[in-house]
N, C-alpha and C. Protein backbone atom coordinates (compact mmCIF):
# COMPACT_ATOMS: atom_id res chain seq x y z
N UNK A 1 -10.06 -8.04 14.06
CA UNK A 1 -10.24 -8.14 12.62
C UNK A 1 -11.66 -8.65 12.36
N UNK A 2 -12.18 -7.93 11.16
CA UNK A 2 -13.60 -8.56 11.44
C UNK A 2 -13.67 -10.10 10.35
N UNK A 3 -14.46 -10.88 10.47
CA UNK A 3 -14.64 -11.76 9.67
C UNK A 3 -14.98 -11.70 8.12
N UNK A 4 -15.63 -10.52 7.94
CA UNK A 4 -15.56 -10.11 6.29
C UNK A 4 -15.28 -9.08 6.27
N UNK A 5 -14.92 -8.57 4.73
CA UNK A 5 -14.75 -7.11 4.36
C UNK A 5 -14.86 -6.78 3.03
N UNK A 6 -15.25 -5.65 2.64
CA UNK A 6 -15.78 -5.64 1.49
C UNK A 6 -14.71 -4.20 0.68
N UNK A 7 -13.68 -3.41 1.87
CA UNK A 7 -13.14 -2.95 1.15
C UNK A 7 -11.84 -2.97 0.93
N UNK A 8 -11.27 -2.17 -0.01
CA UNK A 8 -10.04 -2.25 -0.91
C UNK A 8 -9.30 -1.07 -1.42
N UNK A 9 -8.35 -1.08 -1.00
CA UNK A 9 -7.35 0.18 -1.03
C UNK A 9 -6.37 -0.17 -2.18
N UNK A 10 -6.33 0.48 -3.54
CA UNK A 10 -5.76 0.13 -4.87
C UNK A 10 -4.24 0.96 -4.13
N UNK A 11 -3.28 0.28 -4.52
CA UNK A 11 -1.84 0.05 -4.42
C UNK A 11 -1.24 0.11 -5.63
N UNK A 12 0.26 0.18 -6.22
CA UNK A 12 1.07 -0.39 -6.96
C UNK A 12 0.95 -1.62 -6.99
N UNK A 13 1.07 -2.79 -7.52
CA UNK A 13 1.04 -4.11 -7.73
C UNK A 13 2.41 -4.04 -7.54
N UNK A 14 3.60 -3.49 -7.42
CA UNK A 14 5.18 -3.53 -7.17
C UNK A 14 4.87 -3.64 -5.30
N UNK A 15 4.29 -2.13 -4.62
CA UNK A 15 4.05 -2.15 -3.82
C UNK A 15 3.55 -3.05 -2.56
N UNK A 16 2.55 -3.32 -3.36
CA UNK A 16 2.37 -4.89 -2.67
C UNK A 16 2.95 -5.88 -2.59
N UNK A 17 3.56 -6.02 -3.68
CA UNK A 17 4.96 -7.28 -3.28
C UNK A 17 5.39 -7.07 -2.98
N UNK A 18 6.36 -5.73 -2.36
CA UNK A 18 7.06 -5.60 -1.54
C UNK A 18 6.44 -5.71 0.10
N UNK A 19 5.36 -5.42 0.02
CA UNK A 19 4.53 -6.04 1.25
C UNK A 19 4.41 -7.13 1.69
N UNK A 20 3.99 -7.92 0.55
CA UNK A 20 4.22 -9.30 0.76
C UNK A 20 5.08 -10.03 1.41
N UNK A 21 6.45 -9.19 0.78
CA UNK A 21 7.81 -10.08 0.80
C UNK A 21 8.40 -9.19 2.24
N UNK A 22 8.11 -8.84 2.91
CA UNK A 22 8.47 -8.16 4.32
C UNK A 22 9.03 -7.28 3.66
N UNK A 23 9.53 -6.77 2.60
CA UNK A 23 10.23 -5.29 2.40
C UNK A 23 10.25 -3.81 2.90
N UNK A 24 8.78 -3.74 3.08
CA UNK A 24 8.18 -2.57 3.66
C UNK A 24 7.04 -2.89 4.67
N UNK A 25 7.08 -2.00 5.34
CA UNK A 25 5.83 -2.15 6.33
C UNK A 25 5.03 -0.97 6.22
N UNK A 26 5.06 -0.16 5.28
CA UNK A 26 4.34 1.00 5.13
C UNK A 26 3.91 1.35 3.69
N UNK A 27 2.92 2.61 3.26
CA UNK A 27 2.66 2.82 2.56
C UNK A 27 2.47 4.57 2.60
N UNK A 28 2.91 4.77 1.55
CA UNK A 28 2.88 6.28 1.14
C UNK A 28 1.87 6.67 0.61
N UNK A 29 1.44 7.94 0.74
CA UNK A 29 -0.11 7.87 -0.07
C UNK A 29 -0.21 9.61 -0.43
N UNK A 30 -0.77 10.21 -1.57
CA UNK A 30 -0.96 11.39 -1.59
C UNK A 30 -2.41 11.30 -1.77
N UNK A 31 -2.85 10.47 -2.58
CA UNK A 31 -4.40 10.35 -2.87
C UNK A 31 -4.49 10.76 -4.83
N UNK A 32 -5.77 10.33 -4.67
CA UNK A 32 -6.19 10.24 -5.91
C UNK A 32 -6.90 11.40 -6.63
N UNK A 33 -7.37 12.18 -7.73
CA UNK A 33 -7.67 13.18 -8.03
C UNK A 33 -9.31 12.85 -7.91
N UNK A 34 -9.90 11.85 -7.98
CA UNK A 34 -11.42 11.36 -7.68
C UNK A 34 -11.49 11.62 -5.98
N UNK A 35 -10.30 11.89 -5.14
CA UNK A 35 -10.68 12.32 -3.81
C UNK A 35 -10.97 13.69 -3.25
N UNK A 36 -11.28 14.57 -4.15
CA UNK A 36 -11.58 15.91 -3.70
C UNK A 36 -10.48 16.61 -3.32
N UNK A 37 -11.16 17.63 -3.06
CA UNK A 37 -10.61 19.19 -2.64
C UNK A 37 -9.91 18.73 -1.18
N UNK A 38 -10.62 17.92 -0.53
CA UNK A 38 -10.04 17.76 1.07
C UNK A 38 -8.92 16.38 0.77
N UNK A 39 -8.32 15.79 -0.57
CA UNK A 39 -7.82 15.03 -0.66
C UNK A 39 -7.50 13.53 0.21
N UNK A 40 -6.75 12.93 0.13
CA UNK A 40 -6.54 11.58 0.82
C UNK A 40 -7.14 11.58 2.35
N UNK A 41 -7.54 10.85 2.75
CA UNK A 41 -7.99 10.17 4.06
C UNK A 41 -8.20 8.70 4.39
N UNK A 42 -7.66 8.22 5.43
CA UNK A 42 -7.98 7.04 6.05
C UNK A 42 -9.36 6.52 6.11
N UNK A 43 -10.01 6.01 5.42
CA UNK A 43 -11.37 5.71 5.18
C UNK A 43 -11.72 4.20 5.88
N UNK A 44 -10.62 3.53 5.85
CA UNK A 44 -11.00 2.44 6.73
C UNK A 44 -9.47 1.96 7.05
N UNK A 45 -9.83 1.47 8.13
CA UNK A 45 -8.08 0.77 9.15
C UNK A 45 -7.67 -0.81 8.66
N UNK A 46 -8.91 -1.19 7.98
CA UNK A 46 -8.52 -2.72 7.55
C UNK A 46 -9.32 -2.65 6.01
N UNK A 47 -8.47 -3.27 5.25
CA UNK A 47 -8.60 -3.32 4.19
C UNK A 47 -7.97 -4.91 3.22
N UNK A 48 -8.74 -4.87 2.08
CA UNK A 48 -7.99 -6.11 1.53
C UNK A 48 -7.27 -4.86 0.26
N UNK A 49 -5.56 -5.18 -0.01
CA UNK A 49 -5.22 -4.49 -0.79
C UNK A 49 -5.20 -5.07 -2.57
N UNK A 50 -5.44 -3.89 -2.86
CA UNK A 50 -6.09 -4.09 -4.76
C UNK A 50 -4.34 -3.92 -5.55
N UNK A 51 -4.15 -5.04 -5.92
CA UNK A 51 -3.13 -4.15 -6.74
C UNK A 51 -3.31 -3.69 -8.39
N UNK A 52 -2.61 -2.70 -8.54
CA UNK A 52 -3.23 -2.15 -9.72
C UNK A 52 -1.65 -1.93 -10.14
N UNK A 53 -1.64 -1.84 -11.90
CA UNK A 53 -0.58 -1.42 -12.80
C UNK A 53 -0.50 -0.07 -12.70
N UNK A 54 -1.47 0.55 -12.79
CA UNK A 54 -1.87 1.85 -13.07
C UNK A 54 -0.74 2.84 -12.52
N UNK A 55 -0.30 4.00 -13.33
CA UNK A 55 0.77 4.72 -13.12
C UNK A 55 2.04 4.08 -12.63
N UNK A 56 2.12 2.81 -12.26
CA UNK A 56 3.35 1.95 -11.98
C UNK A 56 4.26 2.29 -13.24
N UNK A 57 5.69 2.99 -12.97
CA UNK A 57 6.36 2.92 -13.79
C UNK A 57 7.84 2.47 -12.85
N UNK A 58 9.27 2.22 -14.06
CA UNK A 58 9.95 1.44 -13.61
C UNK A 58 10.61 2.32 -12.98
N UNK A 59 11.12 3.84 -13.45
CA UNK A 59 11.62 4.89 -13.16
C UNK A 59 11.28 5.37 -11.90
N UNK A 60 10.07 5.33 -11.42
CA UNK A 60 9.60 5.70 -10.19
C UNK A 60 10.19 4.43 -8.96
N UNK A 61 10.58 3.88 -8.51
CA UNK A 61 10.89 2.79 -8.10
C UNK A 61 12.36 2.60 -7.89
N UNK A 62 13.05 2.22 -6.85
CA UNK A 62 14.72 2.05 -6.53
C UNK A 62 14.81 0.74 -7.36
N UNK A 63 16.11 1.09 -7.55
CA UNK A 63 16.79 -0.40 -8.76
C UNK A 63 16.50 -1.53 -7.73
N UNK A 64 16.63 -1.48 -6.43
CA UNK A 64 16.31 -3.27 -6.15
C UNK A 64 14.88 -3.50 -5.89
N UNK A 65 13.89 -2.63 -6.31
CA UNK A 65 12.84 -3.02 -6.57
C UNK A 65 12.24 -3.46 -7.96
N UNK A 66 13.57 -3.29 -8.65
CA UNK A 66 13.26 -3.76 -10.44
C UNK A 66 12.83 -5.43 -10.58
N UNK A 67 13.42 -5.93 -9.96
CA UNK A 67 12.69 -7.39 -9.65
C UNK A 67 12.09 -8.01 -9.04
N UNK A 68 11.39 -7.12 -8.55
CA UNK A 68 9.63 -7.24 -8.19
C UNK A 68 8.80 -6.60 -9.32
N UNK A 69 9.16 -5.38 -9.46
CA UNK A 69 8.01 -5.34 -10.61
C UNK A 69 8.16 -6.42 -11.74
N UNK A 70 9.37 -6.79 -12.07
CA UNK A 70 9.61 -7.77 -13.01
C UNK A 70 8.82 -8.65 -12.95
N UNK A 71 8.70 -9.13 -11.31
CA UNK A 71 7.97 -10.24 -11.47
C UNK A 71 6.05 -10.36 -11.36
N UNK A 72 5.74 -8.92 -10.66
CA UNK A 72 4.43 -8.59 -11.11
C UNK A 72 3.91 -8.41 -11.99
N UNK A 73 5.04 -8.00 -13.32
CA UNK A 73 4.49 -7.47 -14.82
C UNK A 73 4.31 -9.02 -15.35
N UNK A 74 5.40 -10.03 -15.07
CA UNK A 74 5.16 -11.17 -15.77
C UNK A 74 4.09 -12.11 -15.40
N UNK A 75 3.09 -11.72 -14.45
CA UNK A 75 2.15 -12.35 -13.83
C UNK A 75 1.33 -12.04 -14.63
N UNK A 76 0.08 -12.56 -15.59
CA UNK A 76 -1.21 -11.99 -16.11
C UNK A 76 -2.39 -11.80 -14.95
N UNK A 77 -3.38 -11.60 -15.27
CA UNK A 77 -5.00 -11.49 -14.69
C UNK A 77 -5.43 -12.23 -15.70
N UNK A 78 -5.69 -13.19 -16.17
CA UNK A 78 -6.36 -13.86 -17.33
C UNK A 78 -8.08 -13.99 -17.14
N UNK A 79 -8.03 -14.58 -15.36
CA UNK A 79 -9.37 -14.96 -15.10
C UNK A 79 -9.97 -13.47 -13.76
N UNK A 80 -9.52 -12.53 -13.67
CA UNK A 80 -10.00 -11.31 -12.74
C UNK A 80 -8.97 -11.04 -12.28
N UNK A 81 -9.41 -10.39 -10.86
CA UNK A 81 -8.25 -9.48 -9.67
C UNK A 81 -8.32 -10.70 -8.98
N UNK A 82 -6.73 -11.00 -8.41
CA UNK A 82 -6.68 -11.68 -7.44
C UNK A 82 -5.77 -10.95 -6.34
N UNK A 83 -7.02 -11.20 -5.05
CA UNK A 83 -6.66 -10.64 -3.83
C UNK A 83 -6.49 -11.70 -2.59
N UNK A 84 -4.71 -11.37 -2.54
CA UNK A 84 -4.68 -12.56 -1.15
C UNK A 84 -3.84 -11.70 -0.15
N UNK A 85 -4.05 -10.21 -0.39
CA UNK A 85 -3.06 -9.93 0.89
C UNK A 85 -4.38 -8.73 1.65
N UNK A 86 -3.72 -8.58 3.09
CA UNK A 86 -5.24 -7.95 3.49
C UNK A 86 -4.07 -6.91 4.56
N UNK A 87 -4.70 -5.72 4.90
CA UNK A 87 -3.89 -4.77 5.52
C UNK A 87 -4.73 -4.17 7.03
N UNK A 88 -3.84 -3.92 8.29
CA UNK A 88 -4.35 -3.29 9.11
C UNK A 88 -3.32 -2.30 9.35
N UNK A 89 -3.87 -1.10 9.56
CA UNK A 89 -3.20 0.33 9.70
C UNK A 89 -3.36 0.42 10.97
N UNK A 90 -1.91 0.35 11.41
CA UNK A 90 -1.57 0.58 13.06
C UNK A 90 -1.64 2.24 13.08
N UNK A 91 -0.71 2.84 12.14
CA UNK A 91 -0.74 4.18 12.66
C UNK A 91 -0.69 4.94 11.15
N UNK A 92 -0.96 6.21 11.39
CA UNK A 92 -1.16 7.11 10.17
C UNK A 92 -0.63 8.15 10.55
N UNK A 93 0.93 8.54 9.43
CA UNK A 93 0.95 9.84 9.80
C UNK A 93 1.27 10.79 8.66
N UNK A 94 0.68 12.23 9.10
CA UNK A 94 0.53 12.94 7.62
C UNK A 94 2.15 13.84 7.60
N UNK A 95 2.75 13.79 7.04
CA UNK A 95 3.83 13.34 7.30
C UNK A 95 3.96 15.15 6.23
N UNK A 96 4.58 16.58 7.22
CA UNK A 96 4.89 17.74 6.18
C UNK A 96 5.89 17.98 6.23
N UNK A 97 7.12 17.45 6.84
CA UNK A 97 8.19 17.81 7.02
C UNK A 97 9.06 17.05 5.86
N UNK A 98 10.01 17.17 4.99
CA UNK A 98 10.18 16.43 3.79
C UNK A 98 11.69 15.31 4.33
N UNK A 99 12.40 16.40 5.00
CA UNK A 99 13.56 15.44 5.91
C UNK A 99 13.04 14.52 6.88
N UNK A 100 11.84 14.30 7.41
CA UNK A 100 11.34 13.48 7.85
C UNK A 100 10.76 11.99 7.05
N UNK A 101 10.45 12.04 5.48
CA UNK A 101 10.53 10.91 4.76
C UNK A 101 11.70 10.76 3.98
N UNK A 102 12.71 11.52 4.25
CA UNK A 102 13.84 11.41 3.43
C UNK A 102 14.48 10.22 4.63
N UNK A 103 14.12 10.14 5.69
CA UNK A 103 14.94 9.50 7.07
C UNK A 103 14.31 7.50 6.47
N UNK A 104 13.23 7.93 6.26
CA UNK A 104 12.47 6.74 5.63
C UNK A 104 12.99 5.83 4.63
N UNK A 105 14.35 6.41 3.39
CA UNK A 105 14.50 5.91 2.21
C UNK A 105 14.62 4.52 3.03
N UNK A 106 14.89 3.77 2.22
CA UNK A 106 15.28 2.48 2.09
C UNK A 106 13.91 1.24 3.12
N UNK A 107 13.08 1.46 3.27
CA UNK A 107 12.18 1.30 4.38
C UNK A 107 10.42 1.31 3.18
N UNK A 108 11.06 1.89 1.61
CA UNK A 108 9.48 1.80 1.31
C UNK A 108 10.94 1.72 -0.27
N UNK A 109 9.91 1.22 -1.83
CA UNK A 109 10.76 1.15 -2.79
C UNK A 109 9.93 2.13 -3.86
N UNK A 110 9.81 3.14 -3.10
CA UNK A 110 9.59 4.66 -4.43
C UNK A 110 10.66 5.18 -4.35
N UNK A 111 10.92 5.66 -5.84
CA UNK A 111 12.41 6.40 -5.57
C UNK A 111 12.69 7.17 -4.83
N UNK A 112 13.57 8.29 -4.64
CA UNK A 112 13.42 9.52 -3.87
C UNK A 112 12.66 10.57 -4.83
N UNK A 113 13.01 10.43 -6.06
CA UNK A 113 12.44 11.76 -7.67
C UNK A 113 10.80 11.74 -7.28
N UNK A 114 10.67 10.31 -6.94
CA UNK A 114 8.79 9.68 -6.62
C UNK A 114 8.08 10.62 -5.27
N UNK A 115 9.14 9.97 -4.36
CA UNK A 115 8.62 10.69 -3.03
C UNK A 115 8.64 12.30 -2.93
N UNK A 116 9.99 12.66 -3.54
CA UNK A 116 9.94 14.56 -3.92
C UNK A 116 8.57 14.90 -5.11
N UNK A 117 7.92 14.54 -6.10
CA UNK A 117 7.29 14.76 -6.98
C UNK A 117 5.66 14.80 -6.05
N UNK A 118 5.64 13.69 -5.23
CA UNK A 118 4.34 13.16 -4.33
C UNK A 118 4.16 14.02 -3.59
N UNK A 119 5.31 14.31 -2.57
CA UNK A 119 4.98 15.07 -1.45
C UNK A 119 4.91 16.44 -1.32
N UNK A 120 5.03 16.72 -2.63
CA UNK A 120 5.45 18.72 -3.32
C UNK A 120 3.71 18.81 -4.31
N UNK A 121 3.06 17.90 -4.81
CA UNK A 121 1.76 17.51 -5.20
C UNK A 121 0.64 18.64 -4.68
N UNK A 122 0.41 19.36 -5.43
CA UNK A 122 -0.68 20.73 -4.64
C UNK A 122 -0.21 20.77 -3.32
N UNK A 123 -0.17 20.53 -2.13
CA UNK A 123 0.30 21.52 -0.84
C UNK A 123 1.19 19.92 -0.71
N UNK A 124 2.37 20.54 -0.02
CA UNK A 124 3.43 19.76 0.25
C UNK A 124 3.06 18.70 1.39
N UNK A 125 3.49 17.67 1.39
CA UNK A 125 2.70 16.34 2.78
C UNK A 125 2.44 15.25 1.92
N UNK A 126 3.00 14.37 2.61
CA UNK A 126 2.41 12.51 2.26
C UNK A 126 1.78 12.05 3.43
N UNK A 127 0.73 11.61 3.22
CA UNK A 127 0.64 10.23 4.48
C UNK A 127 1.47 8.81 4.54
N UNK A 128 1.58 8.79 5.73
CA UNK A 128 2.76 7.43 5.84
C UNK A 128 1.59 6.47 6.58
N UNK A 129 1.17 5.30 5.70
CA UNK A 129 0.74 4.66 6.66
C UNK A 129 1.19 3.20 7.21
N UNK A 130 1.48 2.83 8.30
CA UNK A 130 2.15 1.58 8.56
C UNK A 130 1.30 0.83 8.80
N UNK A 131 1.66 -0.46 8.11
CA UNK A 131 0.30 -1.52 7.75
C UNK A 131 1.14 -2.96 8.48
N UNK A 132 0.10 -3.32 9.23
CA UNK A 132 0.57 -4.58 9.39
C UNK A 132 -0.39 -5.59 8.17
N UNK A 133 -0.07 -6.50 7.47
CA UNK A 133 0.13 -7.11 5.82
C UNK A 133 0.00 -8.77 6.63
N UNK A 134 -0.96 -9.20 6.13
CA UNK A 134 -1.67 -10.12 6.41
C UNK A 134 -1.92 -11.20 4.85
N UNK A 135 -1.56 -12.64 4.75
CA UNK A 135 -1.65 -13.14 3.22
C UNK A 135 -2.14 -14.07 3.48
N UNK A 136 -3.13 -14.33 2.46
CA UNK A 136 -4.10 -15.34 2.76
C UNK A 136 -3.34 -16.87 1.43
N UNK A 137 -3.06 -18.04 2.03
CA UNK A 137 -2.60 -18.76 0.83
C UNK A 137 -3.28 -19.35 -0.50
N UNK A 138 -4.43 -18.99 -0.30
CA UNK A 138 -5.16 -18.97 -1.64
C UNK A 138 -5.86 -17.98 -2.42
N UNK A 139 -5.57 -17.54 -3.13
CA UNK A 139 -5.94 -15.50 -3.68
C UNK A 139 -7.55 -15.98 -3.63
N UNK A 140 -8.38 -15.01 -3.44
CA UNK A 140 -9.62 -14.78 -3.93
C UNK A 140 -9.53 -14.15 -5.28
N UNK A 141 -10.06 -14.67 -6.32
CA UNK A 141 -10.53 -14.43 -7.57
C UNK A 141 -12.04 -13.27 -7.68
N UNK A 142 -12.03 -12.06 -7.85
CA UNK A 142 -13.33 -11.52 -8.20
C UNK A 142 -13.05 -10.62 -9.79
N UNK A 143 -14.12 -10.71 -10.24
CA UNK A 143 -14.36 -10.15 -12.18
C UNK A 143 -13.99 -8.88 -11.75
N UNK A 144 -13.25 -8.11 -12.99
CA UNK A 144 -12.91 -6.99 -13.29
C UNK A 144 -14.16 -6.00 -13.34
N UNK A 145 -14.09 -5.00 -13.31
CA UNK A 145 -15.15 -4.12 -13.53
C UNK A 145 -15.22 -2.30 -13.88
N UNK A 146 -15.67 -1.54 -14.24
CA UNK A 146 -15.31 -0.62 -14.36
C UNK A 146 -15.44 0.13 -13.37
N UNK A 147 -15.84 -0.33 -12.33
CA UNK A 147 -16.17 0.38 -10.85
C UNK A 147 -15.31 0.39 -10.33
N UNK A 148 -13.94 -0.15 -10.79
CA UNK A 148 -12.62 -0.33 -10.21
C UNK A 148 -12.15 0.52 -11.08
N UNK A 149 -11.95 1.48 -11.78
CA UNK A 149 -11.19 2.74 -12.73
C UNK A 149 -11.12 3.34 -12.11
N UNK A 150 -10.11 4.36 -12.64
CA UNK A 150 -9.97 5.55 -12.02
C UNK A 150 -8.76 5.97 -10.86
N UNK A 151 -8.62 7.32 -10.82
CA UNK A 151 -7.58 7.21 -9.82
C UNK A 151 -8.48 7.61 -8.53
N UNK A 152 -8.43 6.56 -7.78
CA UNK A 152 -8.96 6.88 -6.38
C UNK A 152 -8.07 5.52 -4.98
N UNK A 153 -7.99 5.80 -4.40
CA UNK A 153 -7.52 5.11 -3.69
C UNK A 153 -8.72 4.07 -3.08
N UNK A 154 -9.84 4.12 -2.65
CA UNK A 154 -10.66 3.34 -2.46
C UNK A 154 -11.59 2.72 -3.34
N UNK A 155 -12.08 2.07 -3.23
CA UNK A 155 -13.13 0.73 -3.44
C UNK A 155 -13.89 -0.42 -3.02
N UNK A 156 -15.14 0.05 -3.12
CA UNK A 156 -15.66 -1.12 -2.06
C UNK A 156 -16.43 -2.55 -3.37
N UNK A 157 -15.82 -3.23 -2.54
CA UNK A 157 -15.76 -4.75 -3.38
C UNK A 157 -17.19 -5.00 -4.32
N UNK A 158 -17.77 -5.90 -4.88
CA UNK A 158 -19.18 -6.08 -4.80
C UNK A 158 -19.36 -7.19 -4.29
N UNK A 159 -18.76 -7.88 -3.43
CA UNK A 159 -19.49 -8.60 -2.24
C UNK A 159 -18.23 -8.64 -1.25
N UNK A 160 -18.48 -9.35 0.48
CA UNK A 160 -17.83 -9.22 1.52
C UNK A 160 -16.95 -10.67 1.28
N UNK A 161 -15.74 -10.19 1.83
CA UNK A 161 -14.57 -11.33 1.27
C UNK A 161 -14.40 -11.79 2.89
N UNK A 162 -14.52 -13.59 2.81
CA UNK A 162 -13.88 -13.64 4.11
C UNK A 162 -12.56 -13.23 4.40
N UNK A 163 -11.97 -13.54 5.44
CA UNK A 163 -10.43 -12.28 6.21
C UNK A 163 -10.39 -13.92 6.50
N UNK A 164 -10.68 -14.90 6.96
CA UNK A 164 -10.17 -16.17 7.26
C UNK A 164 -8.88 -17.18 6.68
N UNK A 165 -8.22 -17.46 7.40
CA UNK A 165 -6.85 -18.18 7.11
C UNK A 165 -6.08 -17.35 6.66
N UNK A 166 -6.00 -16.17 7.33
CA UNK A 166 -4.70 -14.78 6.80
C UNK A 166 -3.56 -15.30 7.80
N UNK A 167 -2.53 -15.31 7.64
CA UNK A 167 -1.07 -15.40 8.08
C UNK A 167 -0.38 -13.90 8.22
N UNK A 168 -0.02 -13.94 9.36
CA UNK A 168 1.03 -12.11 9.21
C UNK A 168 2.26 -12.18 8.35
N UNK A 169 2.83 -11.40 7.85
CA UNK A 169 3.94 -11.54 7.14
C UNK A 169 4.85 -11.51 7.93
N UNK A 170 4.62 -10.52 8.96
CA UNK A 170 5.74 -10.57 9.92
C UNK A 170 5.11 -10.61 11.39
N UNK A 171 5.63 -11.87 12.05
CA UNK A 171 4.97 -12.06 13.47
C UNK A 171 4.95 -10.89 14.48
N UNK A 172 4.34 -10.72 15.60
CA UNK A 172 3.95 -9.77 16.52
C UNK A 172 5.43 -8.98 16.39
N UNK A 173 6.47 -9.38 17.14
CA UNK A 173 7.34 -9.10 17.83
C UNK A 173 8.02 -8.11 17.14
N UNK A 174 8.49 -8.71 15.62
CA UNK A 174 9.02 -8.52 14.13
C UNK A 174 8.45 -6.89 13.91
N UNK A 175 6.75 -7.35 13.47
CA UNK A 175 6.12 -6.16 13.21
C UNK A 175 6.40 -4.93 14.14
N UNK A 176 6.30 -4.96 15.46
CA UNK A 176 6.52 -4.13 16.95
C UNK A 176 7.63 -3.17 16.23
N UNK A 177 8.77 -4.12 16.33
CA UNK A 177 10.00 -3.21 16.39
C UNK A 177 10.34 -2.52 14.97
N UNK A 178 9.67 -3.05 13.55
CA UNK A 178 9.46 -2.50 12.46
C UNK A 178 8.43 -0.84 12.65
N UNK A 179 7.26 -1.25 13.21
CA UNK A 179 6.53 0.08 13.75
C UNK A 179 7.54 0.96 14.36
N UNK A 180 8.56 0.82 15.85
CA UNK A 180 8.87 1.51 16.58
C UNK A 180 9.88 2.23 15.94
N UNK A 181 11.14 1.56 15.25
CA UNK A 181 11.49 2.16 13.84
C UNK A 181 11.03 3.50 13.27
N UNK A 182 10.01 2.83 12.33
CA UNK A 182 9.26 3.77 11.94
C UNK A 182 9.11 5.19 12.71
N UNK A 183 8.60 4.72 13.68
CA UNK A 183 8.03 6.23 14.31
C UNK A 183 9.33 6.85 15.05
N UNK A 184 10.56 6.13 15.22
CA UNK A 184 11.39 6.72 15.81
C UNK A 184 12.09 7.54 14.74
N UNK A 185 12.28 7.10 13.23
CA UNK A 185 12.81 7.73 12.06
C UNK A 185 11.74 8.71 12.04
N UNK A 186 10.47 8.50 12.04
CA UNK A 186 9.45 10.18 11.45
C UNK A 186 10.23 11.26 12.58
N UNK A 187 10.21 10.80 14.06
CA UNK A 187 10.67 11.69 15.24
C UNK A 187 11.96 12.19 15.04
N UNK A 188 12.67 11.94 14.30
CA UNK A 188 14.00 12.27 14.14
C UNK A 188 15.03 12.15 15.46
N UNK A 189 14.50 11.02 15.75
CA UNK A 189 15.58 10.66 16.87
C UNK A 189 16.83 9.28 16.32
């Protein structure tokens, strides 16, 4: 992990709490319409994650994820973005087979209507990426800006954030067999 980092991968703000809270160990991704013709890509393996409202709706989302967003909507930004969770991408997979994230439900909190609507999105495919979710106990505070609009999945900060005093959400062992999971549900074994 390096000692600073300056970028940021915008999320659901639901999403991330479910990160937070060990719910998921992964992230779904189609990409953003600011990402071109060659759409979504892994642009960096470590990231601090942005959460954003943006297109977060309640409908998109399984009922026991209704109280998490509950509790992200009742949170303000009064004084900026606050970022205390930080992500490393063990593995990435572009995922075209659709019974292969259907094996996934319960393992990420987009509905299924979400994941069928995403992965049917100009040519059919999601990326699955499994993040090991790292929380730092005091958020970093940085100002809003308009360099943060838009639908794009990336963003690079305007200055380098230390990565120091991050905690895993879920220890080595935990995370391991959450990954092996994972890749044993994409394999359809």
């Amino acid at each position: 992990m390096p000692t600073e980092t300056q970028f940021a991968f915008k999320e659901w703000a639901v999403v991330c709490a479910a990160l937070a809270a060990g719910r998921q160990t992964l992230i779904l991704r189609k990409g953003g319409i600011h990402e071109g013709r060659e759409g979504f890509h892994v642009e960096h393996r470590e990231f601090w994650l942005f959460p954003t409202n943006f297109h977060q709706q309640r409908d998109e989302i399984i009922p026991e994820a209704w109280p998490l967003l509950e509790g992200v909507q009742s949170r303000g930004q009064p004084f900026g973005l606050s970022l205390d969770l930080y992500a490393v991408v063990e593995d990435v997979y572009h995922v075209l087979d659709r019974a292969a994230l259907a094996r996934l439900s319960g393992r990420h909190v987009w509905s299924e209507s979400t994941v069928e609507q995403r992965f049917q999105y100009r040519t059919p495919g999601l990326f699955v990426l499994v993040a090991r979710v790292f929380r730092r106990p005091t958020p970093i505070v940085i100002a809003d800006s308009p360099h943060f609009a838009g639908c794009k999945s990336w963003v690079d900060l305007p200055t380098l954030l230390p990565t120091s005093d991050l905690h895993p959400v879920f220890d080595d062992e935990s995370f391991e067999k959450q990954r092996l999971e994972i890749q044993r549900l994409l394999a359809g074994l």
